[in-house]
N, C-alpha and C. Protein backbone atom coordinates (compact mmCIF):
# COMPACT_ATOMS: atom_id res chain seq x y z
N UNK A 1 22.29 18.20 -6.22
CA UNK A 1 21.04 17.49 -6.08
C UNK A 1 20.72 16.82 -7.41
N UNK A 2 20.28 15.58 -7.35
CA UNK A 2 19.90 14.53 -8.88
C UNK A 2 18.48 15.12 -8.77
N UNK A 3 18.52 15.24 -10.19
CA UNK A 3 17.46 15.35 -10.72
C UNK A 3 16.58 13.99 -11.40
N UNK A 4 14.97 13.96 -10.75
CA UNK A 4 14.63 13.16 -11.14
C UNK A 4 14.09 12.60 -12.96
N UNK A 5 14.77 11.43 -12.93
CA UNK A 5 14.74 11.23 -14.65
C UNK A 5 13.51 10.44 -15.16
N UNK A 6 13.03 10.31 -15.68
CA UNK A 6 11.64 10.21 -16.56
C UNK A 6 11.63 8.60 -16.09
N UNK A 7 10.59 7.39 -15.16
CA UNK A 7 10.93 6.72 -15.14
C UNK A 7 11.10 6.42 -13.74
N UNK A 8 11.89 7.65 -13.38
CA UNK A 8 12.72 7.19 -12.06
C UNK A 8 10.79 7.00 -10.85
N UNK A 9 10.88 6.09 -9.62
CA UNK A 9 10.05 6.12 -8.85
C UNK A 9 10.45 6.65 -7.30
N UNK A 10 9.42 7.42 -6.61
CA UNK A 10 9.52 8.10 -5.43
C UNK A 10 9.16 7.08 -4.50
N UNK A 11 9.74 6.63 -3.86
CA UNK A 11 9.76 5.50 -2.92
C UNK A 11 9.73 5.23 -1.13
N UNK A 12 8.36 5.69 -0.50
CA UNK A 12 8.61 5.59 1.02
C UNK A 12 9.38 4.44 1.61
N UNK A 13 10.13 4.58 2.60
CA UNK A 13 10.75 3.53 3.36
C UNK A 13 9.59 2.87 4.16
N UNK A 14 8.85 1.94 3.90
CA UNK A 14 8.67 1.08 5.59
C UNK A 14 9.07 1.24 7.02
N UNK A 15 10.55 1.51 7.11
CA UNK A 15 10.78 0.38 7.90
C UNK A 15 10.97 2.45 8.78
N UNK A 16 11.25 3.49 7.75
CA UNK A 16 11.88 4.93 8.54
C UNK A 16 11.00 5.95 8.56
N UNK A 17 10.30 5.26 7.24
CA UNK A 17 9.79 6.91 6.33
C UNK A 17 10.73 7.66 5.19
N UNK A 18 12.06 7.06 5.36
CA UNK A 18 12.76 7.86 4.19
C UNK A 18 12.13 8.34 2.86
N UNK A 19 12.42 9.07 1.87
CA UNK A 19 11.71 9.31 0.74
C UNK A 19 13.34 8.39 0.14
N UNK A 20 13.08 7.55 -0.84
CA UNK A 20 14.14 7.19 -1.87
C UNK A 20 13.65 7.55 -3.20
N UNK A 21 14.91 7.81 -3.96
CA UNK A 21 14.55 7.95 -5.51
C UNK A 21 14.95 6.66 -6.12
N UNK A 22 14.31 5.89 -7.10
CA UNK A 22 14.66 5.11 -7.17
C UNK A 22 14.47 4.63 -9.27
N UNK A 23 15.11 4.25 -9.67
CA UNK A 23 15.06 4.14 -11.02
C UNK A 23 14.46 3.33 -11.33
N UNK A 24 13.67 2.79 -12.38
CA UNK A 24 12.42 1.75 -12.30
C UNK A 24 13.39 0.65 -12.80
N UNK A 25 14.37 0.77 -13.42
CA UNK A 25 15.06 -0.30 -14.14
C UNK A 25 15.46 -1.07 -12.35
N UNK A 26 15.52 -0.83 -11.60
CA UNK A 26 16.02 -1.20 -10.34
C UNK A 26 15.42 -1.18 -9.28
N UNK A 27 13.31 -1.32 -9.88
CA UNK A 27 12.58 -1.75 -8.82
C UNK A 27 12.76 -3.24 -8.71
N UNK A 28 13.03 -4.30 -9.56
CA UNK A 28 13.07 -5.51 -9.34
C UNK A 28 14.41 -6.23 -8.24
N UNK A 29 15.00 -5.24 -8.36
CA UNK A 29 16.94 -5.37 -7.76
C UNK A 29 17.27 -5.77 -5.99
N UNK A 30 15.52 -5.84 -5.31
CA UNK A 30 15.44 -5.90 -3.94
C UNK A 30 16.86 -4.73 -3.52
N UNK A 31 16.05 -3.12 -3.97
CA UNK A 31 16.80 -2.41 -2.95
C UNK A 31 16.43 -1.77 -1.89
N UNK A 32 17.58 -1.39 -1.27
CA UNK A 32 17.20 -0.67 0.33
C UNK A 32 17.15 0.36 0.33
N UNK A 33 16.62 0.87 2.15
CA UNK A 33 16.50 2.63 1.93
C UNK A 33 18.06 3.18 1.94
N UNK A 34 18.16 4.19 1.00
CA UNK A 34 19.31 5.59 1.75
C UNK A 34 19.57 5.69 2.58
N UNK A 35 18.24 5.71 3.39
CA UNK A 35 19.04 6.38 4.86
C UNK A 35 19.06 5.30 5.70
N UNK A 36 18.28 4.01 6.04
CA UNK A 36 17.96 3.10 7.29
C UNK A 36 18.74 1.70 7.07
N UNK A 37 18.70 1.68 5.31
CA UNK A 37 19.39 0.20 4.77
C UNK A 37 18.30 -0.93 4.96
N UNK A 38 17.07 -0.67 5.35
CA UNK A 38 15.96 -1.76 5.33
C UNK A 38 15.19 -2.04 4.07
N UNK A 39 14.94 -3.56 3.42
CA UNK A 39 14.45 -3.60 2.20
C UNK A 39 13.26 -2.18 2.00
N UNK A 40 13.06 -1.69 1.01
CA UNK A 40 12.30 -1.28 0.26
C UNK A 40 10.92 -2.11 0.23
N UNK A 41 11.09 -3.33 -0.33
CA UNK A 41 9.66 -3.58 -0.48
C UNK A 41 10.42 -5.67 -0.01
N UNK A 42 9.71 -5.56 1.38
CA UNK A 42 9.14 -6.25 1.91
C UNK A 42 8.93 -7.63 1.45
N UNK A 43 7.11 -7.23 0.55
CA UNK A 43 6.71 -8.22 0.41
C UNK A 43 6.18 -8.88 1.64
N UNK A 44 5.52 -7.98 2.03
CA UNK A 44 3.85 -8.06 3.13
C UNK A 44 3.55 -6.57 3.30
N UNK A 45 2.49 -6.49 3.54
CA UNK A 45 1.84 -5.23 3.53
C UNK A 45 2.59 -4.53 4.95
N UNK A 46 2.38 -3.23 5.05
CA UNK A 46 2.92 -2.59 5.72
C UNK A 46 1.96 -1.83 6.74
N UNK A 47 2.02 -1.81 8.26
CA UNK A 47 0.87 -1.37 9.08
C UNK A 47 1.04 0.37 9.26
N UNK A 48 0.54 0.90 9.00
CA UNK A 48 -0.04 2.17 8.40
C UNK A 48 -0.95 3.08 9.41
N UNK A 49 0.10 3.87 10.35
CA UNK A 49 -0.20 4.83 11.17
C UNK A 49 -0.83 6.32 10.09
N UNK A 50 -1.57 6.86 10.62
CA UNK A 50 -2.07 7.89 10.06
C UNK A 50 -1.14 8.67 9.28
N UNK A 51 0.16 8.80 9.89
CA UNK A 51 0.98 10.09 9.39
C UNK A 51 1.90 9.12 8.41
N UNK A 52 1.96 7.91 8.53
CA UNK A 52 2.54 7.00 7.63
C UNK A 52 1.71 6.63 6.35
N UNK A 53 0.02 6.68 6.47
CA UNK A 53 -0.53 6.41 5.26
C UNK A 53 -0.34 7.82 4.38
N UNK A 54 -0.50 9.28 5.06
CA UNK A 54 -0.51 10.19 4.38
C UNK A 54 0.99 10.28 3.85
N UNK A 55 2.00 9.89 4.24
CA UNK A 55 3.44 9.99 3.59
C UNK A 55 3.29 9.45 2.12
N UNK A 56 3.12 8.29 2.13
CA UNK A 56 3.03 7.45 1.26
C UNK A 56 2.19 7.74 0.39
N UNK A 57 0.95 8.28 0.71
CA UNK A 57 0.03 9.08 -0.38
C UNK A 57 0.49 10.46 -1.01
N UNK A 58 1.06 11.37 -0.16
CA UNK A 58 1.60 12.33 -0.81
C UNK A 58 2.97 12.21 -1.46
N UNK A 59 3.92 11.29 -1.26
CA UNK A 59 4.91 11.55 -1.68
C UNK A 59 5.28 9.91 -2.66
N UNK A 60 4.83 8.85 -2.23
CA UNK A 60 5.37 7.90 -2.74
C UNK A 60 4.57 7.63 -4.15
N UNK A 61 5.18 7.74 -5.34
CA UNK A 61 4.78 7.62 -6.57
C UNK A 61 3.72 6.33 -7.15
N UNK A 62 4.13 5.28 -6.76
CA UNK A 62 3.51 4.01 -6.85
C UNK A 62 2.37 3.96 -6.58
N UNK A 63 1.05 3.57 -6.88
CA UNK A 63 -0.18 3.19 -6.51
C UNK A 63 0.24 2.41 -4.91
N UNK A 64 -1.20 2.69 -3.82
CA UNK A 64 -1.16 2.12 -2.59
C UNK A 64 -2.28 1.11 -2.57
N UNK A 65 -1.91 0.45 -2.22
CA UNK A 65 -3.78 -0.05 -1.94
C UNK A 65 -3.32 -0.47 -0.31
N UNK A 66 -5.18 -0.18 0.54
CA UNK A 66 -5.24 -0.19 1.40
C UNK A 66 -5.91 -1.17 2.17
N UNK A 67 -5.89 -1.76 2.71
CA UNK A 67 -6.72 -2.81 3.44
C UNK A 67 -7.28 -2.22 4.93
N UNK A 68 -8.48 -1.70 5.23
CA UNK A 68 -8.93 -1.20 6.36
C UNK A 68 -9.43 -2.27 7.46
N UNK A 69 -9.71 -2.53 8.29
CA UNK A 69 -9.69 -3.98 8.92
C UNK A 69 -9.40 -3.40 10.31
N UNK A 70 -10.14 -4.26 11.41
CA UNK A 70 -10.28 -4.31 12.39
C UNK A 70 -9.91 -6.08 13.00
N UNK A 71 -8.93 -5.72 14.56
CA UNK A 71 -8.65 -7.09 15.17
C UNK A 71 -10.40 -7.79 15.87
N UNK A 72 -11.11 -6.98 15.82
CA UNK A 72 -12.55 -7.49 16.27
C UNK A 72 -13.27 -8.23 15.11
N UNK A 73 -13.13 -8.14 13.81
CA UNK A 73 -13.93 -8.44 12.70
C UNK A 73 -13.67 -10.13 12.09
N UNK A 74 -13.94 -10.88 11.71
CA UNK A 74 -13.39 -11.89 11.60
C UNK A 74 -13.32 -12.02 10.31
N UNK A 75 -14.27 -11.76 9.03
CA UNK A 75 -14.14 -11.36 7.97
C UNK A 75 -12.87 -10.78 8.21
N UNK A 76 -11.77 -10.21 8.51
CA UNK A 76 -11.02 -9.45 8.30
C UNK A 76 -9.64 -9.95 8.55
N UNK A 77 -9.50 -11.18 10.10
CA UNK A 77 -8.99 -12.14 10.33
C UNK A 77 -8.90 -12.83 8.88
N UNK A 78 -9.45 -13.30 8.86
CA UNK A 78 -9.54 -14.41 7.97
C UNK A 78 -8.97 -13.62 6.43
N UNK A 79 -8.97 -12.48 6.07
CA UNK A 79 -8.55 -12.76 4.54
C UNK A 79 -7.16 -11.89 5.35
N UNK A 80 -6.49 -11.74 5.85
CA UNK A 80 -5.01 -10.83 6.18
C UNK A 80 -4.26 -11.85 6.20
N UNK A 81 -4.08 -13.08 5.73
CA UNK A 81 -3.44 -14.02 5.39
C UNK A 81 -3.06 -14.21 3.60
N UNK A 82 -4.27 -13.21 2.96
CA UNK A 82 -4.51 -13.56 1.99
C UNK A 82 -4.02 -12.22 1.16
N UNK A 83 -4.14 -11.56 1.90
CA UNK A 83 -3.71 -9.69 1.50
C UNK A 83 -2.22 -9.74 1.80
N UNK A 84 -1.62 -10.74 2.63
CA UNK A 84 0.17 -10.78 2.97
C UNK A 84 0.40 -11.05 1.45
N UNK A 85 -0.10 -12.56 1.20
CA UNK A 85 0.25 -13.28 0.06
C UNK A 85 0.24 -12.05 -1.37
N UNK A 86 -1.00 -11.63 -1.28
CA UNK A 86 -1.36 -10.75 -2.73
C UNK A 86 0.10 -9.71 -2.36
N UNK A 87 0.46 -9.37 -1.27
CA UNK A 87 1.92 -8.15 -1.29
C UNK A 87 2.71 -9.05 -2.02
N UNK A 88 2.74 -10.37 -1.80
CA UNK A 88 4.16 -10.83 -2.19
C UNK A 88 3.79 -10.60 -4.14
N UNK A 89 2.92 -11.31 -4.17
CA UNK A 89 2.49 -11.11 -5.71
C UNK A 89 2.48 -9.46 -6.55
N UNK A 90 2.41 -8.47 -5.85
CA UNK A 90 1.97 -7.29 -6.34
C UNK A 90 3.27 -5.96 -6.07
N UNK A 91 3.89 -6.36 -5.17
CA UNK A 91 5.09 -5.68 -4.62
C UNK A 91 5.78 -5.90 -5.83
N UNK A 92 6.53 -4.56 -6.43
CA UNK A 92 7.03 -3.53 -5.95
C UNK A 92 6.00 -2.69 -6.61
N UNK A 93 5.30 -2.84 -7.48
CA UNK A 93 4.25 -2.75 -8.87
C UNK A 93 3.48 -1.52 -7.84
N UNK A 94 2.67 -2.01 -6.67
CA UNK A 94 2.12 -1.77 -5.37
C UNK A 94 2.66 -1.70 -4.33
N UNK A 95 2.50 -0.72 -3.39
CA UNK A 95 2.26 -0.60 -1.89
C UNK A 95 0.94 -1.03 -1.50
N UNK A 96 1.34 -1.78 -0.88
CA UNK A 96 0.37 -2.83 0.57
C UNK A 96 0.36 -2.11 1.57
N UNK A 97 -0.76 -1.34 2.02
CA UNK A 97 -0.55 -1.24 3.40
C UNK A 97 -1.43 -1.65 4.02
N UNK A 98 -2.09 -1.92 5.88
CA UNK A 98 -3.54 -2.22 6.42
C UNK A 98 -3.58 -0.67 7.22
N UNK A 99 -4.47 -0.61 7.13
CA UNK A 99 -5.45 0.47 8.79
C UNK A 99 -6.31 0.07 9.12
N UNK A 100 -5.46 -0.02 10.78
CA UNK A 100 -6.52 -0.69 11.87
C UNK A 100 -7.71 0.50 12.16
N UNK A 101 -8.41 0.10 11.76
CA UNK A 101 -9.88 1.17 12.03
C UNK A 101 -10.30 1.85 13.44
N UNK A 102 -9.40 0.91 14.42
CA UNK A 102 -10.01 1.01 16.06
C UNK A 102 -8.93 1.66 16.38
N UNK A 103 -7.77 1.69 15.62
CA UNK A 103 -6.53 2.67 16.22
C UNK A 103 -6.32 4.26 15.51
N UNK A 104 -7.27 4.19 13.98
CA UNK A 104 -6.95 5.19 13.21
C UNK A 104 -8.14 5.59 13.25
N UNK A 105 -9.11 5.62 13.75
CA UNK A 105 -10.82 6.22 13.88
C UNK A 105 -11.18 7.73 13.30
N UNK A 106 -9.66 8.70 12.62
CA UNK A 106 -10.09 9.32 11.93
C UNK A 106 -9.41 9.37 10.66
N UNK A 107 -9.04 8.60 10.74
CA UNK A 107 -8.36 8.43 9.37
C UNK A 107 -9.94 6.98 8.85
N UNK A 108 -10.21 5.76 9.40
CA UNK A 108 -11.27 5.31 8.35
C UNK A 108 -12.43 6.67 8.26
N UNK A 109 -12.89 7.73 9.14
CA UNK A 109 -13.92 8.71 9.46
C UNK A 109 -13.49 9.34 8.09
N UNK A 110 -12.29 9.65 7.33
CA UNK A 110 -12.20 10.78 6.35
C UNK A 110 -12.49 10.04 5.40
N UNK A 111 -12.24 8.37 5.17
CA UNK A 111 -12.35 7.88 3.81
C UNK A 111 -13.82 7.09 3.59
N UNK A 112 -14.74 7.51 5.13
CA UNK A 112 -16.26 7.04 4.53
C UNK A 112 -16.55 5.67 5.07
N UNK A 113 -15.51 4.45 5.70
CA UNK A 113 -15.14 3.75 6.02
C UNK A 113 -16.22 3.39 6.78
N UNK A 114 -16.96 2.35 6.30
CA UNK A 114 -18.48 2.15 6.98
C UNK A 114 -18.80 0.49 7.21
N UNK A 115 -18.13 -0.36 6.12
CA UNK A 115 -17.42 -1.66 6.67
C UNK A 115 -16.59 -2.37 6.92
N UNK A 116 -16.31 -2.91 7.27
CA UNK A 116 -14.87 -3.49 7.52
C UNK A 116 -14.89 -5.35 6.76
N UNK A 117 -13.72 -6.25 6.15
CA UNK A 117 -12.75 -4.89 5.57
C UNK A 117 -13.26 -4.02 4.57
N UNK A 118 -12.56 -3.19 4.50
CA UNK A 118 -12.80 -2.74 2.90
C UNK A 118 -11.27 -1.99 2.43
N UNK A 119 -10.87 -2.45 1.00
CA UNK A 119 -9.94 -2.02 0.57
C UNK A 119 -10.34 -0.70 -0.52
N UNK A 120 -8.79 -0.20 -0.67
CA UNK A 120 -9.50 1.56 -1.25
C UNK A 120 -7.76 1.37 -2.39
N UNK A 121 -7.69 1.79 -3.20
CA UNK A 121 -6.66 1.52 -4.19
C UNK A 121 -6.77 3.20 -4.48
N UNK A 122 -5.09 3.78 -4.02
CA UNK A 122 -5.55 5.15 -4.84
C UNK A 122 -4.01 4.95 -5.67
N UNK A 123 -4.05 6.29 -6.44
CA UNK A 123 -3.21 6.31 -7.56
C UNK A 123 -3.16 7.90 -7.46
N UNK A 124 -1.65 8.36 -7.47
CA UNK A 124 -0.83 9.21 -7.26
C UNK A 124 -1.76 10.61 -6.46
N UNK A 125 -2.69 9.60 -5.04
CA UNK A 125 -2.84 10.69 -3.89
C UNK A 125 -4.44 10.07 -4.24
N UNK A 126 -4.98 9.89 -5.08
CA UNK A 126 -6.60 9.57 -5.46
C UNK A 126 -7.19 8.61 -4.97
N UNK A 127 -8.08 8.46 -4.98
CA UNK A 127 -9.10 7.34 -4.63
C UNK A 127 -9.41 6.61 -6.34
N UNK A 128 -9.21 5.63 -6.82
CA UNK A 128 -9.24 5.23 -7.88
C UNK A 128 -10.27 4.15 -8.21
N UNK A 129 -10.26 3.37 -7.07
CA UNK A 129 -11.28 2.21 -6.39
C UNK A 129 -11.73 1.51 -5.07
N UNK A 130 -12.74 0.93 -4.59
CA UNK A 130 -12.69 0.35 -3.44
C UNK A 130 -13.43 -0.48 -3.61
N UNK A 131 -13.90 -1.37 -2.40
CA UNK A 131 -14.84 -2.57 -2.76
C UNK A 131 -14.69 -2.92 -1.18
N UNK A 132 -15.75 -3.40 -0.42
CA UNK A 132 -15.78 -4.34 0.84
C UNK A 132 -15.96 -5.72 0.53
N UNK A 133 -15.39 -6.44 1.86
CA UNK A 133 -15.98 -7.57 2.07
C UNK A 133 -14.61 -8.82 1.53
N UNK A 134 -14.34 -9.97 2.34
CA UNK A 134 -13.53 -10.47 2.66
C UNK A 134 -13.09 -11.09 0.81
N UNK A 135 -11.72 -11.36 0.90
CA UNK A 135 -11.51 -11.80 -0.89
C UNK A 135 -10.27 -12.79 -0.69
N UNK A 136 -10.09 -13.71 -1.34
CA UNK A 136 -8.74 -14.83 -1.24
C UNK A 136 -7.91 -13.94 -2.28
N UNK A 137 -6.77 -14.54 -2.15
CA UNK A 137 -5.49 -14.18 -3.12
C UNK A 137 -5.57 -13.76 -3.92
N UNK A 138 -6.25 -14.37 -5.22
CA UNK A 138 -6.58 -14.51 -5.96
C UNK A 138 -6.89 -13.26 -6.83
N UNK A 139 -8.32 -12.81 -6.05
CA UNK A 139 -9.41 -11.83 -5.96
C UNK A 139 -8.77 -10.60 -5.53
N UNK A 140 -7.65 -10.41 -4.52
CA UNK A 140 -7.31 -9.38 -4.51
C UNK A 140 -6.42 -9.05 -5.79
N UNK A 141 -5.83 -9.88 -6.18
CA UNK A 141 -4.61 -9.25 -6.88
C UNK A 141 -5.49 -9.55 -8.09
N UNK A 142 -6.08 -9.87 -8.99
CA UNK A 142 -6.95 -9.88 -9.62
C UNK A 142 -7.99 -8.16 -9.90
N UNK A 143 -8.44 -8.03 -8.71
CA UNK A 143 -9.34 -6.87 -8.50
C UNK A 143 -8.41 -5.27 -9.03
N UNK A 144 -7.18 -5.52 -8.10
CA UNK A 144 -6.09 -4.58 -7.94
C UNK A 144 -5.82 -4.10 -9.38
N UNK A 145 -5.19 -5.61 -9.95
CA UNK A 145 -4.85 -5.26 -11.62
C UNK A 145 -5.58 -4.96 -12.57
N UNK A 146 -6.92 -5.27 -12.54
CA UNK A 146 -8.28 -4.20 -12.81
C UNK A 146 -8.05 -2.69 -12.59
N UNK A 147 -8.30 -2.69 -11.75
CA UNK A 147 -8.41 -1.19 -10.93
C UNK A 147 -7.33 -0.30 -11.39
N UNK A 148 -6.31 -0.75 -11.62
CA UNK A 148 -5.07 -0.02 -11.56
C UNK A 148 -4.77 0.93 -12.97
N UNK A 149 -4.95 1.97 -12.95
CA UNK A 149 -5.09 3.25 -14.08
C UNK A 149 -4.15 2.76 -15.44
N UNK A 150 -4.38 2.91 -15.93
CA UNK A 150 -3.58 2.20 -17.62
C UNK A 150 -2.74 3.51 -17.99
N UNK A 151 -1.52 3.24 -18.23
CA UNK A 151 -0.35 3.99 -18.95
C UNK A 151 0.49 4.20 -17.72
């Protein structure tokens, strides 16, 4: 068994759930999972079943940020064009994921989830930041790199 080396990042699959280990010198390298062979990181956010957001919170090393959002909301329509774009900008740095609020009703119920959208940025399992209300490109990845814990 490898032991993990100072550096190295814990990496959920998208596309399986795999856990990958992955060396940071070779987050930029567009690699795949171990086990499925599907990119690693995308580069669009990733849709985020309950047992898939908690994977990724407990095990995947990287900061997540979350986009909570409903297909009824139009505020919400309207910037998920803009939250794809900020993945492409913020990936591999970040995990992108959305939760649909009307499919995960206890998963937004545990995080307080009272408008829609609202994004929640945690850092290794935490809640670090959040903020509601619709944001362009810009503003997300902007907000994110704020938010995002120093060292």
């Amino acid at each position: 068994m490898m032991m993990n080396q100072p550096g190295d990042a814990q990496i959920i699959c998208p596309a399986c759930g795999g856990l990958n280990r992955l060396p940071a010198r070779r987050m930029q390298d567009r690699p795949n999972c171990g086990k499925c062979h599907a990119p690693l990181f995308a580069g669009k956010p990733e849709d985020l079943s309950a047992a898939m957001f908690d994977r990724h919170l407990g095990r995947d090393t990287r900061p997540l940020l979350v986009d909570f959002w409903a297909s009824w909301c139009g505020p919400c329509r309207a910037m998920a064009p803009a939250f794809a774009q900020a993945a492409q900008r913020l990936q591999p740095r970040v995990r992108l994921g959305k939760v649909d609020t009307e499919a995960e009703q206890a998963l937004a119920a545990r995080f307080g989830i009272r408008s829609i959208p609202t994004m929640i940025l945690f850092d290794k399992g935490q809640e670090v930041a959040r903020t509601s209300g619709a944001m362009d490109t810009q503003a997300i990845v902007a907000w994110t790199e704020r938010a995002l814990p120093r060292g």
